[in-house]
Protein backbone atom coordinates (compact mmCIF):
# COMPACT_ATOMS: atom_id res chain seq x y z
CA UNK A 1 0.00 0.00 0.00
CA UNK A 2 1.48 3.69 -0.73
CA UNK A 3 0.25 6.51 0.91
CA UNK A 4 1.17 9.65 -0.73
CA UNK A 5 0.18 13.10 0.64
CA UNK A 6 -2.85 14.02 -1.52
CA UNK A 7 -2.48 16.51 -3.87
CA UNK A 8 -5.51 18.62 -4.97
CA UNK A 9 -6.65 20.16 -8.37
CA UNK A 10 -8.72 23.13 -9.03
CA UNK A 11 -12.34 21.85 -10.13
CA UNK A 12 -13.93 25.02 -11.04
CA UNK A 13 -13.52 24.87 -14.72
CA UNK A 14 -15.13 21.70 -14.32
CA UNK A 15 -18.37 23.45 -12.84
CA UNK A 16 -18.17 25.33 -15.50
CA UNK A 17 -18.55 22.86 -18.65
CA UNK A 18 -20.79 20.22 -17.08
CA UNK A 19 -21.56 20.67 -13.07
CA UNK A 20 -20.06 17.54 -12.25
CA UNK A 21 -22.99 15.90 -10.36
CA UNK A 22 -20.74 18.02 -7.21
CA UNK A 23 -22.99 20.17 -5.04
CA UNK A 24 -24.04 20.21 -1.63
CA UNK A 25 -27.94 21.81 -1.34
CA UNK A 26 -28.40 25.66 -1.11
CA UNK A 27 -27.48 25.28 2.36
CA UNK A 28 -27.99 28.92 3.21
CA UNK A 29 -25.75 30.82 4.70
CA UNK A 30 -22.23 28.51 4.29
CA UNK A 31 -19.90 31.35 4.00
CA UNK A 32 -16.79 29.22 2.77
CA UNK A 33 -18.94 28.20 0.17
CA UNK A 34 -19.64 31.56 -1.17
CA UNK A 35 -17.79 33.23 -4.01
CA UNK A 36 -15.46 36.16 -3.15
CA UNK A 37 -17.01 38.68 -5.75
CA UNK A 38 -20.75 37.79 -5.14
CA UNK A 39 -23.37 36.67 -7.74
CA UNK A 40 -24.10 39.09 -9.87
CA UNK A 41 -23.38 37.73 -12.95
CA UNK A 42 -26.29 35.41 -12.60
CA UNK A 43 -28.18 38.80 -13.35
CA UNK A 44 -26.12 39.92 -15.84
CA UNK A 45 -26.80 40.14 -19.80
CA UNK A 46 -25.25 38.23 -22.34
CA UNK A 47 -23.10 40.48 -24.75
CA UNK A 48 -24.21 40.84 -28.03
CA UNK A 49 -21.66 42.57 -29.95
CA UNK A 50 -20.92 40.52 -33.43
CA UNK A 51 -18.04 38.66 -33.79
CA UNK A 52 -15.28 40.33 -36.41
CA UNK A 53 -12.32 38.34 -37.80
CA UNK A 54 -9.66 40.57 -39.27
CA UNK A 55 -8.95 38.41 -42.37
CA UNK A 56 -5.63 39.77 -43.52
CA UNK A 57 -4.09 38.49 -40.32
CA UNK A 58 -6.21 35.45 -39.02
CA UNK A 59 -7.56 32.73 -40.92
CA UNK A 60 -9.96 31.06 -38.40
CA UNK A 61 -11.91 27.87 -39.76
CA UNK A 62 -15.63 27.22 -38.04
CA UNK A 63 -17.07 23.70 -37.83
CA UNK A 64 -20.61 22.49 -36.65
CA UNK A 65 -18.89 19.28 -35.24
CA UNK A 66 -18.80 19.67 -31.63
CA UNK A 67 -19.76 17.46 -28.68
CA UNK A 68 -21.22 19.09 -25.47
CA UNK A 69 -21.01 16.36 -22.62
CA UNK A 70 -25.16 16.98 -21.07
CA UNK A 71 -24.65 16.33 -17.60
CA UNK A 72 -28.44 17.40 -17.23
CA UNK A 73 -31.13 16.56 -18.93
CA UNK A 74 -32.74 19.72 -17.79
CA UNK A 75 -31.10 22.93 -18.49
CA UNK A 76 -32.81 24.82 -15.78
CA UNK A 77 -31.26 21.72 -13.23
CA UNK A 78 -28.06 22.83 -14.51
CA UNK A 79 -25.55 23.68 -10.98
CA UNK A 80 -24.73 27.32 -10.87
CA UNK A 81 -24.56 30.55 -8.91
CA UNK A 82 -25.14 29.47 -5.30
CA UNK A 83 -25.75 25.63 -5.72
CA UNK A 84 -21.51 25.49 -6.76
CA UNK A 85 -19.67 24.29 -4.05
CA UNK A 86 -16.44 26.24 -3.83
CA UNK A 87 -15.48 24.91 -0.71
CA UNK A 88 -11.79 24.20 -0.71
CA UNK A 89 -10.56 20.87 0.20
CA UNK A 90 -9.25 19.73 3.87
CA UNK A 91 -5.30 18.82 3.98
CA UNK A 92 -4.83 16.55 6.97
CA UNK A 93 -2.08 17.19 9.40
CA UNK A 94 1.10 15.28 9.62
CA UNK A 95 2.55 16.05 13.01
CA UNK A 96 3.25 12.20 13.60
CA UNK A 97 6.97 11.69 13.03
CA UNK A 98 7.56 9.29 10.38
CA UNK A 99 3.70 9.26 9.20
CA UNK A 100 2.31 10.02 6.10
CA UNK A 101 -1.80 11.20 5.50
CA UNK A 102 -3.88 10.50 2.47
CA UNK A 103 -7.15 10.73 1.04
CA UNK A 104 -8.13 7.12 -0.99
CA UNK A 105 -11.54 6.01 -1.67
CA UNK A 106 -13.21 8.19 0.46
CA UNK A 107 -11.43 7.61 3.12
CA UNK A 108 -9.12 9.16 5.42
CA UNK A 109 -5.46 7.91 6.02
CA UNK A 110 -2.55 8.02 8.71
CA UNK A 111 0.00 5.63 8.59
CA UNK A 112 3.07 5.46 10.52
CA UNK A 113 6.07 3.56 9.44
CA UNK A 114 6.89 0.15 10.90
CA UNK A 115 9.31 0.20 14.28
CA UNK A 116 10.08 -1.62 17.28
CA UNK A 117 7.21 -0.27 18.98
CA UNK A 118 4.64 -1.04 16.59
CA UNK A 119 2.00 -2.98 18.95
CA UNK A 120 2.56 0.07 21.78
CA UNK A 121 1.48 2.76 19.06
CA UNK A 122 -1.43 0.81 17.72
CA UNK A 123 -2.61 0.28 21.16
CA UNK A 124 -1.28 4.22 21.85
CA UNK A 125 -4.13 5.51 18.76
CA UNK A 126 -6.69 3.30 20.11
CA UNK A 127 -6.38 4.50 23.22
CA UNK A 128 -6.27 7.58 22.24
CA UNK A 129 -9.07 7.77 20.01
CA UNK A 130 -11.70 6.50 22.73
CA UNK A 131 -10.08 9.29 24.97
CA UNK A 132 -11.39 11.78 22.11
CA UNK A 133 -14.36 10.12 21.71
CA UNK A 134 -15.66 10.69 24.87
CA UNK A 135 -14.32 14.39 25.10
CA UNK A 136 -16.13 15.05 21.96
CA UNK A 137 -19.06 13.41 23.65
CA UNK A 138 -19.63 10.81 20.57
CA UNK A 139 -21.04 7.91 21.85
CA UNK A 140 -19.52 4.23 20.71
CA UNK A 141 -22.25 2.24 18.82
CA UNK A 142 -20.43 -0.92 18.12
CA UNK A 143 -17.25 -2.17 18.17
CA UNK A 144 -15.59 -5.06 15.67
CA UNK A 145 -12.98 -6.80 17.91
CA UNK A 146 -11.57 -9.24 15.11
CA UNK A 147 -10.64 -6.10 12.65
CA UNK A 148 -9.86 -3.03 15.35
CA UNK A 149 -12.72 -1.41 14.07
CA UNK A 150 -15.04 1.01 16.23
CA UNK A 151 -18.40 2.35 14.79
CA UNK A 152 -19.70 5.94 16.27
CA UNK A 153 -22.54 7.60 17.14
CA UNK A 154 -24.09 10.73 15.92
CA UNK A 155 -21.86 13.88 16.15
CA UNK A 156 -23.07 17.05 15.57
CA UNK A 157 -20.79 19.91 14.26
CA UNK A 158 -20.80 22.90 12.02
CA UNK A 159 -19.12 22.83 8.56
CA UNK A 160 -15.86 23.47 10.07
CA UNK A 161 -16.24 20.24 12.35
CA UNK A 162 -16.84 22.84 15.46
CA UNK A 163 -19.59 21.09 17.85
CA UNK A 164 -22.66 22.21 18.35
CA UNK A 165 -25.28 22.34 20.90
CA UNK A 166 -28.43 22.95 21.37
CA UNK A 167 -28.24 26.31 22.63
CA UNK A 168 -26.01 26.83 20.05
CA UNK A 169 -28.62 26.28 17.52
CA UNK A 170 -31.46 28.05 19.60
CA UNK A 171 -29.36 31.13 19.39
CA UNK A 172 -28.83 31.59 15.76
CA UNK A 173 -30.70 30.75 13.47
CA UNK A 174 -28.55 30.80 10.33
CA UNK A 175 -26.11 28.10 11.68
CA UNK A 176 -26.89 24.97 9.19
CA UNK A 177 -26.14 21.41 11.72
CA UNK A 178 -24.41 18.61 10.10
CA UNK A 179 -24.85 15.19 12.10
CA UNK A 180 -22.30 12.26 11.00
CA UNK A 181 -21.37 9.08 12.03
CA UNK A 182 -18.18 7.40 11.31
CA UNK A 183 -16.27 3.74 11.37
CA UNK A 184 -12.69 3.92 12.80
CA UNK A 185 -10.27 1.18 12.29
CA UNK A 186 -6.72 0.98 13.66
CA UNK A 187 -4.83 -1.66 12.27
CA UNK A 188 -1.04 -2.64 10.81
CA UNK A 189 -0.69 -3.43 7.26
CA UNK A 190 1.31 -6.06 5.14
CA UNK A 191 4.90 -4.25 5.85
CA UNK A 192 3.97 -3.62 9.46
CA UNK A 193 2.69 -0.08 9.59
CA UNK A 194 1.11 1.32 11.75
CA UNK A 195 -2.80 2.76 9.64
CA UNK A 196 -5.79 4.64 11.18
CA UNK A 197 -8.80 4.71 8.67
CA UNK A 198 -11.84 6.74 8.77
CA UNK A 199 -14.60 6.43 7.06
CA UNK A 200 -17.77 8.64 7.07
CA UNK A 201 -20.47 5.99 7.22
CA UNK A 202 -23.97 8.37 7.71
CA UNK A 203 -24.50 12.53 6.78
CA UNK A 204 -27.31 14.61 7.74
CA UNK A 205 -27.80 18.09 7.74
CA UNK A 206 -30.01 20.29 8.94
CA UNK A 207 -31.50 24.33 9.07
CA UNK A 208 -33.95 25.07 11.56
CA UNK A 209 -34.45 21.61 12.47
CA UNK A 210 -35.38 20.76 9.06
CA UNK A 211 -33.72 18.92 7.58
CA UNK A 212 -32.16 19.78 3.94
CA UNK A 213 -29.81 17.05 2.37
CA UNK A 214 -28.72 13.79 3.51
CA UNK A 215 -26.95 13.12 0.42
CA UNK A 216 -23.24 12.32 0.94
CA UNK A 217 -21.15 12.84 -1.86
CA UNK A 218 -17.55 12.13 -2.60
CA UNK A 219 -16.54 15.41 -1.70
CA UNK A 220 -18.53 15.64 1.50
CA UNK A 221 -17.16 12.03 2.51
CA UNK A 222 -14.12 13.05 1.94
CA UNK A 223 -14.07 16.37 3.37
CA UNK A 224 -15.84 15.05 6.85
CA UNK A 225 -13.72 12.18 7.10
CA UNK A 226 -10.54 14.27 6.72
CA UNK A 227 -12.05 17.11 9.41
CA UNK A 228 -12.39 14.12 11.97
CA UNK A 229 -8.96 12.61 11.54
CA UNK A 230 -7.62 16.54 11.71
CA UNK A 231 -9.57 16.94 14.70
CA UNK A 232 -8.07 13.71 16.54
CA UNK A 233 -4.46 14.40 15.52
CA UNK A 234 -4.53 18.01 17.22
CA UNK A 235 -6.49 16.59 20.25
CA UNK A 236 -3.69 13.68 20.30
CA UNK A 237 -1.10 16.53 19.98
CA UNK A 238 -2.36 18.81 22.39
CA UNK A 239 -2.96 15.85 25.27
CA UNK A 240 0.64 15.02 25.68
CA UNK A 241 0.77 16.89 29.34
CA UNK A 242 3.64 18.83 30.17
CA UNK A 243 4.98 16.36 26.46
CA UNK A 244 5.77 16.93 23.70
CA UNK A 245 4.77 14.38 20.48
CA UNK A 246 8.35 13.21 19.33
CA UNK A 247 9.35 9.40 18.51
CA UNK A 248 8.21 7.69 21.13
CA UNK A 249 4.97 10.35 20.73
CA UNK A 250 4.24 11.06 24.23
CA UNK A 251 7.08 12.08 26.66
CA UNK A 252 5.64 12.44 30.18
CA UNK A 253 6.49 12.68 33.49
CA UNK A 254 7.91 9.56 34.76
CA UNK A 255 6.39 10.05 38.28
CA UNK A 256 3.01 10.08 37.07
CA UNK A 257 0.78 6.68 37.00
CA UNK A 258 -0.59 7.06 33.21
CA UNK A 259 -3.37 4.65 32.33
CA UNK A 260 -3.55 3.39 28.88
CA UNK A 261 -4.90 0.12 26.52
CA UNK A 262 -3.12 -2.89 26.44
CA UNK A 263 -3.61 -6.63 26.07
CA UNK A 264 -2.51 -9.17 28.68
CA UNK A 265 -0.33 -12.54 27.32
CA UNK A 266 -3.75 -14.43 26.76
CA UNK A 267 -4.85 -11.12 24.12
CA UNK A 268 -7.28 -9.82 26.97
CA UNK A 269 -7.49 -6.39 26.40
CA UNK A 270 -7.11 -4.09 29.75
CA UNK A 271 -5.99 -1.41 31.72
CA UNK A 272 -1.80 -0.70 31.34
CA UNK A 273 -0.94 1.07 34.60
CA UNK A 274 2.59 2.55 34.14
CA UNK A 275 3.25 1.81 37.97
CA UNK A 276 4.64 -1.28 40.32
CA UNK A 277 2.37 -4.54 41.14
CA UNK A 278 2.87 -3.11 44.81
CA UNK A 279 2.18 0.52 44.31
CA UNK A 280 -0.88 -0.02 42.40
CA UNK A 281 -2.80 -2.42 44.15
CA UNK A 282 -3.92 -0.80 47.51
CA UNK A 283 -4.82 1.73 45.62
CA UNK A 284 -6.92 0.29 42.98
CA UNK A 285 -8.80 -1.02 46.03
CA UNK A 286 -9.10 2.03 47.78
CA UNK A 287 -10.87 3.40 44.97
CA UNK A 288 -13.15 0.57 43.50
CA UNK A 289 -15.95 1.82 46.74
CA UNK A 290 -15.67 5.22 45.40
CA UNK A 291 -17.33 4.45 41.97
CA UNK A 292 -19.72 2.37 43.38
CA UNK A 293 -17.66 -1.83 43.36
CA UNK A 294 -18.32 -3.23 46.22
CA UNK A 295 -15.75 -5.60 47.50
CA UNK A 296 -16.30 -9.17 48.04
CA UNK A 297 -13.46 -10.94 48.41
CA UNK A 298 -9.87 -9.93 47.37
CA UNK A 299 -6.27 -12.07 47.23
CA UNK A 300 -3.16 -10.02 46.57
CA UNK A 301 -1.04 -12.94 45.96
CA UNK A 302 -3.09 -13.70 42.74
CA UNK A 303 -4.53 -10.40 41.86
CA UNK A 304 -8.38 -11.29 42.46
CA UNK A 305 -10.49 -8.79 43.26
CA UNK A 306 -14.68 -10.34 43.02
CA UNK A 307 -17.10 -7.24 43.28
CA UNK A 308 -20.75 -6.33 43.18
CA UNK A 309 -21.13 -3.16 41.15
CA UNK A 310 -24.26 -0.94 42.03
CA UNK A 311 -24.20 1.56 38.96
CA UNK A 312 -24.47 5.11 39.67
CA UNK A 313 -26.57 8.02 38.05
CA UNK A 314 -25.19 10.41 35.23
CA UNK A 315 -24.87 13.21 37.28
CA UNK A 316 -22.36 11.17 40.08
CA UNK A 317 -20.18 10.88 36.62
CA UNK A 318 -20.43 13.56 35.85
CA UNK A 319 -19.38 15.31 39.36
CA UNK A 320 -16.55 13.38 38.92
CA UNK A 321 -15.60 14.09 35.65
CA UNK A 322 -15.24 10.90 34.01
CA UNK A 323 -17.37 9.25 31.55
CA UNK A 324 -19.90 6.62 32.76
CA UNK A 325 -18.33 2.81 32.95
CA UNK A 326 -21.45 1.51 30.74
CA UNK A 327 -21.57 -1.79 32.49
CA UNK A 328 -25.17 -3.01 34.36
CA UNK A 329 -25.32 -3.87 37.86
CA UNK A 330 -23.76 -7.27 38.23
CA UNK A 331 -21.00 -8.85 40.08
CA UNK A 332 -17.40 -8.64 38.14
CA UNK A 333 -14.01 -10.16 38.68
CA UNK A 334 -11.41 -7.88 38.34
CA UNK A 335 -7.87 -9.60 37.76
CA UNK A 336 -4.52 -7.75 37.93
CA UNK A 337 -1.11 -9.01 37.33
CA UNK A 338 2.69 -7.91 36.21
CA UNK A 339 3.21 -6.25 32.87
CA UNK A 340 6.40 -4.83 31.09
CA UNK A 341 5.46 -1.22 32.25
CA UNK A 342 4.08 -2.26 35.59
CA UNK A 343 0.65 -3.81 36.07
CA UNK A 344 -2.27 -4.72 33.88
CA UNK A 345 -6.13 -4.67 34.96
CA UNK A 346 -8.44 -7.42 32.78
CA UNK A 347 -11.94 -7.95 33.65
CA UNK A 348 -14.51 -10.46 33.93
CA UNK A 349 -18.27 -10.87 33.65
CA UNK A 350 -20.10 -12.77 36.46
CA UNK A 351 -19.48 -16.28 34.82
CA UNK A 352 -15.89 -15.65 35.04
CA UNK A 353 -15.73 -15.09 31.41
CA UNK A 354 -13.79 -12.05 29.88
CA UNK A 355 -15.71 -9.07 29.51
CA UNK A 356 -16.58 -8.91 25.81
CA UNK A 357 -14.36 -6.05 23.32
CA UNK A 358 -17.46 -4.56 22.49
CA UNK A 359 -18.41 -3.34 26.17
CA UNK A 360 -14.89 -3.50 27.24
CA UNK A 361 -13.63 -0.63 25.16
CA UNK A 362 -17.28 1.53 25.75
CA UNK A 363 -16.18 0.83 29.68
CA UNK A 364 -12.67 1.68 28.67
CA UNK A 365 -12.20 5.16 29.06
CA UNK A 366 -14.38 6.51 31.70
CA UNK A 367 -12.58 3.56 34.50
CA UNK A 368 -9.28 4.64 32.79
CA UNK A 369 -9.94 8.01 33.91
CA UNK A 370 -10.95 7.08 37.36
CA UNK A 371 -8.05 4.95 38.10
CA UNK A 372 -5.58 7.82 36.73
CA UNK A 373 -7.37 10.23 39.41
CA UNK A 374 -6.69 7.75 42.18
CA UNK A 375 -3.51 6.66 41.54
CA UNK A 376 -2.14 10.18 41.09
């Protein structure tokens, strides 16, 4: 696979000749959609001064044999004026040493060349990206385990990917919504590379709660899917606290107790704690009450903790400024044991079975969180 940074091409002339089948709806008032010198040649009359040839010094020859591609059937559906998308395209960012972006197929491309620490930065964007998800309050629909794939929820931004809000759209009334969903995949390729792919999977948008095109085109998927990956890179970028991104990509303080997404030797996913066995586990304890795991039985020497869990309301979450863990009330078996950076937290379900991906890594980030607060 090569992944090339994308390189653009002027597609007014285009508009020009045929239309292209390329236009959003009159959305309004989309001010980067809008041509710099306004429309007033849509009013304007066609010149009707004759022709002259000078014959001495040109010798022009005229045919009738021409061929005018129709791109509409109707003249009057013909895409002018204010239905022209001008709109320039989105570059994506390439902060990530060694990485290179792209746009193919209509999707949305970082890859980062193959290293020693391949597995840590595929786990690393993972990670990361259900950090942002929950930031950008985008809720996880489903979640395909086998091919490091997670499917989102509704998201609901203006054209510039900015969120919006209710309030937001109570308060002005010209502000056109755009809702989109999108499938994420993090995965290494053939040569060992490092690839995040995102795909824009559903498009809405709406004026004044009406809604006015839920067509996505190849310039909308592209443009959307290209605004989310942009969006995640900076938030990636700008979470490295007190860091900088470099080539290991986060450089933090070594006395701090990060939390991050791992797998255990048996391919469990769980909790990476960047801290001692020792250190850890009273505290883990100590803080499984707090967010409402009861303890039932616990055994240091092989890192069993059983608990009942007695879920909380939104608002307790919320206080505490981590996402909700998902999970129902049940009883859970929490299991921690050594790992290369310190310790690693799996879960189980109340048959003693692994928690499944799909819940796991909704519960992920909001217990991630919680255990970071604690431990630091």
């Amino acid at each position: 696979m090569k992944f090339m940074r994308p390189a653009f091409a002027a597609a007014s002339f285009c508009f020009l000749l045929s239309g292209c089948n390329f236009y959003l709806a009159d959305l309004l008032h989309d001010s980067p959609r809008q041509a710099n010198n306004g429309f007033n040649y849509l009013s304007s009359e066609p010149d009707q001064k004759q022709f002259l040839v000078d014959d001495e010094k040109n010798n022009f020859s005229f045919t009738d044999r021409y061929h005018i591609r129709n791109e509409n059937k109707n003249p009057e559906d013909a895409v002018i004026g204010r239905s022209v998308d001008i709109t320039s395209p989105v570059q994506i960012s390439g902060i990530f040493p060694h990485s290179a972006t792209t746009i193919r197929d209509n999707h949305a491309y970082l890859r980062i060349s193959p290293g020693d620490n391949a597995g840590e930065i595929e786990n690393l964007l993972l990670e990361r990206l259900l950090a942002y998800l929950g930031e950008k309050d985008i809720s996880v629909e489903a979640v395909d385990a086998a091919s490091h794939k997670i499917i989102t929820g509704w998201y609901s931004s203006d054209y510039s990917f900015g969120k919006l809000t209710v309030k937001k759209l109570e308060d002005d009334d010209d502000l056109v919504e755009y809702r989109t969903k999108y499938a994420v995949a993090v995965n290494r390729d053939s040569s060992g590379g490092v690839i995040m792919d995102v795909e824009l999977t559903n498009f809405k948008s709406y004026h004044d709660a009406r809604r006015v095109y839920a067509e996505a085109n190849a310039f909308v998927q592209n443009r959307f899917a290209s605004l989310f990956l942009n969006d995640y890179i900076s938030s990636f970028a700008s979470r490295a606290s007190g860091g900088a991104v470099g080539a290991d990509y986060v450089v933090s303080d070594p006395s701090y107790y990060s939390v991050h997404l791992g797998k255990d030797p048996n391919g469990q996913y769980g909790w990476v704690i960047t801290g001692p066995f020792d250190s850890v586990w009273p505290r883990f304890i100590k803080m499984l009450p707090k967010y409402g795991f009861a303890v039932l039985f616990q055994e240091k020497i092989r890192g069993i903790v059983d608990t009942n869990y007695d879920e909380e309301d939104e608002e307790f979450f919320q206080e505490q400024g981590v996402d909700n863990f998902v999970i129902e009330d049940d009883k859970y078996r929490f299991q921690m044991g050594v790992h290369s950076e310190g310790a690693i937290i799996t879960i189980f379900d109340n048959s003693k079975q692994p928690l499944n991906d799909d819940l796991f890594l909704k519960m992920y980030s909001g217990f991630a969180k919680a255990l970071e607060k604690e431990l630091n």
